[in-house]
C-alpha atoms as a PDB file:
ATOM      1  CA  UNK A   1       0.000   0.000   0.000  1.00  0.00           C
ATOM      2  CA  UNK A   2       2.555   2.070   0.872  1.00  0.00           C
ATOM      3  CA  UNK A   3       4.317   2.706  -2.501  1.00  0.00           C
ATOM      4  CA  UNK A   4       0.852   2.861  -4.430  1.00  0.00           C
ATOM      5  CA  UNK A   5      -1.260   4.084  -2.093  1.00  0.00           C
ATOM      6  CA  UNK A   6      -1.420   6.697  -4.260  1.00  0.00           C
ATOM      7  CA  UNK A   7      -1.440   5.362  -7.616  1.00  0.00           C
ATOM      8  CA  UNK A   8      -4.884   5.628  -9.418  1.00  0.00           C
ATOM      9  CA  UNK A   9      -5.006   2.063 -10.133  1.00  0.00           C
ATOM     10  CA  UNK A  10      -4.707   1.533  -6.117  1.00  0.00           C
ATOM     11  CA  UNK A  11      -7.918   0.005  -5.271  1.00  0.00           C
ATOM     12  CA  UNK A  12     -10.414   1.964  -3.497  1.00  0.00           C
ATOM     13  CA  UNK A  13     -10.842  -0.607  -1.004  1.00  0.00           C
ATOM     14  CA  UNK A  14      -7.829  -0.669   0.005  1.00  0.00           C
ATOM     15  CA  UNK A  15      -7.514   3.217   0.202  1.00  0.00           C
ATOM     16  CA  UNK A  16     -10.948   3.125   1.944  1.00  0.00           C
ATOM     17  CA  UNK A  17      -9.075   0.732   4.795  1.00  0.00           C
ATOM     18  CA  UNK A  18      -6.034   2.181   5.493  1.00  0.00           C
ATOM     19  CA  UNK A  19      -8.045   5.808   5.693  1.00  0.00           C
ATOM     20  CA  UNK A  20     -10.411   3.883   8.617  1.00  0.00           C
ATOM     21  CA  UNK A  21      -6.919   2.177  10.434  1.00  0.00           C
ATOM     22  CA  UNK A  22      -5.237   5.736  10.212  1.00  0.00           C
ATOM     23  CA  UNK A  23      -8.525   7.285  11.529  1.00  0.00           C
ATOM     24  CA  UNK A  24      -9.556   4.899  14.095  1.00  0.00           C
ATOM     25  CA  UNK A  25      -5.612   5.332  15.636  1.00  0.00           C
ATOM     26  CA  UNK A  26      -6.196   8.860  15.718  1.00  0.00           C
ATOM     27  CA  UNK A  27      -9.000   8.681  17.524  1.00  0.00           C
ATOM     28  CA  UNK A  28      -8.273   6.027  19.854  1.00  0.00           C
ATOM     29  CA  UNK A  29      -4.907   8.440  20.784  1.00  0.00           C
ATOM     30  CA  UNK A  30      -7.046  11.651  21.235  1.00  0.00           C
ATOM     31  CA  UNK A  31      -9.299   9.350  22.987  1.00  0.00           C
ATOM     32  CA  UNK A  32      -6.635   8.757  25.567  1.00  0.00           C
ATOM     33  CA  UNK A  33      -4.920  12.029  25.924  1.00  0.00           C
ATOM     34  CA  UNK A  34      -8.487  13.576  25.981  1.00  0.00           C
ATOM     35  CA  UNK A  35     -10.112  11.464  28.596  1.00  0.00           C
ATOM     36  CA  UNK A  36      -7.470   9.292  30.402  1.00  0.00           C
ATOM     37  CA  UNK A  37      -4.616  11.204  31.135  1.00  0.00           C
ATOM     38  CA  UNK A  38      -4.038  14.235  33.755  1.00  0.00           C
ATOM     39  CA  UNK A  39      -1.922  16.097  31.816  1.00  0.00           C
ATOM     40  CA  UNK A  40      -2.198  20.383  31.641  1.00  0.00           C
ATOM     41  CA  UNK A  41      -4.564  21.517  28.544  1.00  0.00           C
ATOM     42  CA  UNK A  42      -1.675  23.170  26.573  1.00  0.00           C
ATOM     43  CA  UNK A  43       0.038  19.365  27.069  1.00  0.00           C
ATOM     44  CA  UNK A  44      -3.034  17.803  25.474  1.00  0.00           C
ATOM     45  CA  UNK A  45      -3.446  20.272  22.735  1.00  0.00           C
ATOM     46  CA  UNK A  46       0.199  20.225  21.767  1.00  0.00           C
ATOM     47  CA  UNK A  47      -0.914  16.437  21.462  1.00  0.00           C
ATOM     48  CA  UNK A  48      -4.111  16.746  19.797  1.00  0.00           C
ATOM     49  CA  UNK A  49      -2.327  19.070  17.081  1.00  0.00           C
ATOM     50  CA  UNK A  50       0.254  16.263  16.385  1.00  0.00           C
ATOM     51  CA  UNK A  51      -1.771  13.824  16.285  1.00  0.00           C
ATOM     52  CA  UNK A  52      -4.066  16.095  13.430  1.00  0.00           C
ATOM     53  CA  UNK A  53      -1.541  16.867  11.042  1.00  0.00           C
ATOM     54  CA  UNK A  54       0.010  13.249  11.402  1.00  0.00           C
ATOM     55  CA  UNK A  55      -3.499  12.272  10.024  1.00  0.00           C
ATOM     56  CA  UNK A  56      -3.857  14.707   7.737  1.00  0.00           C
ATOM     57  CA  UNK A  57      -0.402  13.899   6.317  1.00  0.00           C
ATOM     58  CA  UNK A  58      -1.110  10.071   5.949  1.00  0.00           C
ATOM     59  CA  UNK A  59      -4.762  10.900   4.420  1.00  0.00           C
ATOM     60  CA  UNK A  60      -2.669  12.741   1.763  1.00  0.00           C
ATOM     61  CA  UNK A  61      -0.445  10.296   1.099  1.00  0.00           C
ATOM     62  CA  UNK A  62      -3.101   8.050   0.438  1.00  0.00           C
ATOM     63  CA  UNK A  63      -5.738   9.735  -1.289  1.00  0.00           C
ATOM     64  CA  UNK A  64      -3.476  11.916  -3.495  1.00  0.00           C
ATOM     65  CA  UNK A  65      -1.833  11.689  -7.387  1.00  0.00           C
ATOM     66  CA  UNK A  66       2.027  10.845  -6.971  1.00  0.00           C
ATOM     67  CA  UNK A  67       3.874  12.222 -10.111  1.00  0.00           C
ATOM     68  CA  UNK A  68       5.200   9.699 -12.795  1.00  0.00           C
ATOM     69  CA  UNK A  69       8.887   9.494 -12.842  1.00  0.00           C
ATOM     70  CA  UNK A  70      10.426  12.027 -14.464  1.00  0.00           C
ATOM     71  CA  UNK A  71       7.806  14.496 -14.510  1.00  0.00           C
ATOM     72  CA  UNK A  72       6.750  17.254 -11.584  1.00  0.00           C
ATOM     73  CA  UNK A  73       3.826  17.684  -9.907  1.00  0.00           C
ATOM     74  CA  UNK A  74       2.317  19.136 -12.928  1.00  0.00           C
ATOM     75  CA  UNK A  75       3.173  16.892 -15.093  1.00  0.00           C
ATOM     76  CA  UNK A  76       6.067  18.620 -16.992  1.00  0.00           C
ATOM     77  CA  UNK A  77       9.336  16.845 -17.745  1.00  0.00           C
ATOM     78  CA  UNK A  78      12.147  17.368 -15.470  1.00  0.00           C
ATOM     79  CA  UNK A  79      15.663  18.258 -16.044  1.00  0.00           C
ATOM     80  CA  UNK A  80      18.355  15.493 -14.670  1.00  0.00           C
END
């Protein structure tokens, strides 16, 4: 999954899995700083923030185009 994730021909199931695993972690983590822990609010929030972009981050990984080898992001050639 990992190195086409990404890919358009990735299956959507698959996609559709690892977005629920990456989302259920998150949760379960700002589940426990949230509820379990006695830890000062900044603490938590520093926690919760990290814990946002890290699943932001993955969801992009999944869910978005990787560029074909030797082109950009938009498609162009690139120069070696």
């Amino acid at each position: 999954m990992h190195e086409g994730a990404a890919d358009a021909r990735a299956p959507n199931v698959a996609r559709s899995l690892v977005t629920i695993y990456c989302l259920s972690v998150a949760g379960l983590l700002i589940t426990e700083v949230a509820l379990y822990t006695s830890m000062p609010s900044t603490t938590g929030l520093f926690v919760g923030a990290i814990v946002t972009v890290t699943t932001v981050m993955q969801l992009l990984q999944i869910w978005t185009e990787k560029p074909m080898p030797g082109k950009d992001c938009q498609g162009r050639d690139t120069v070696d």
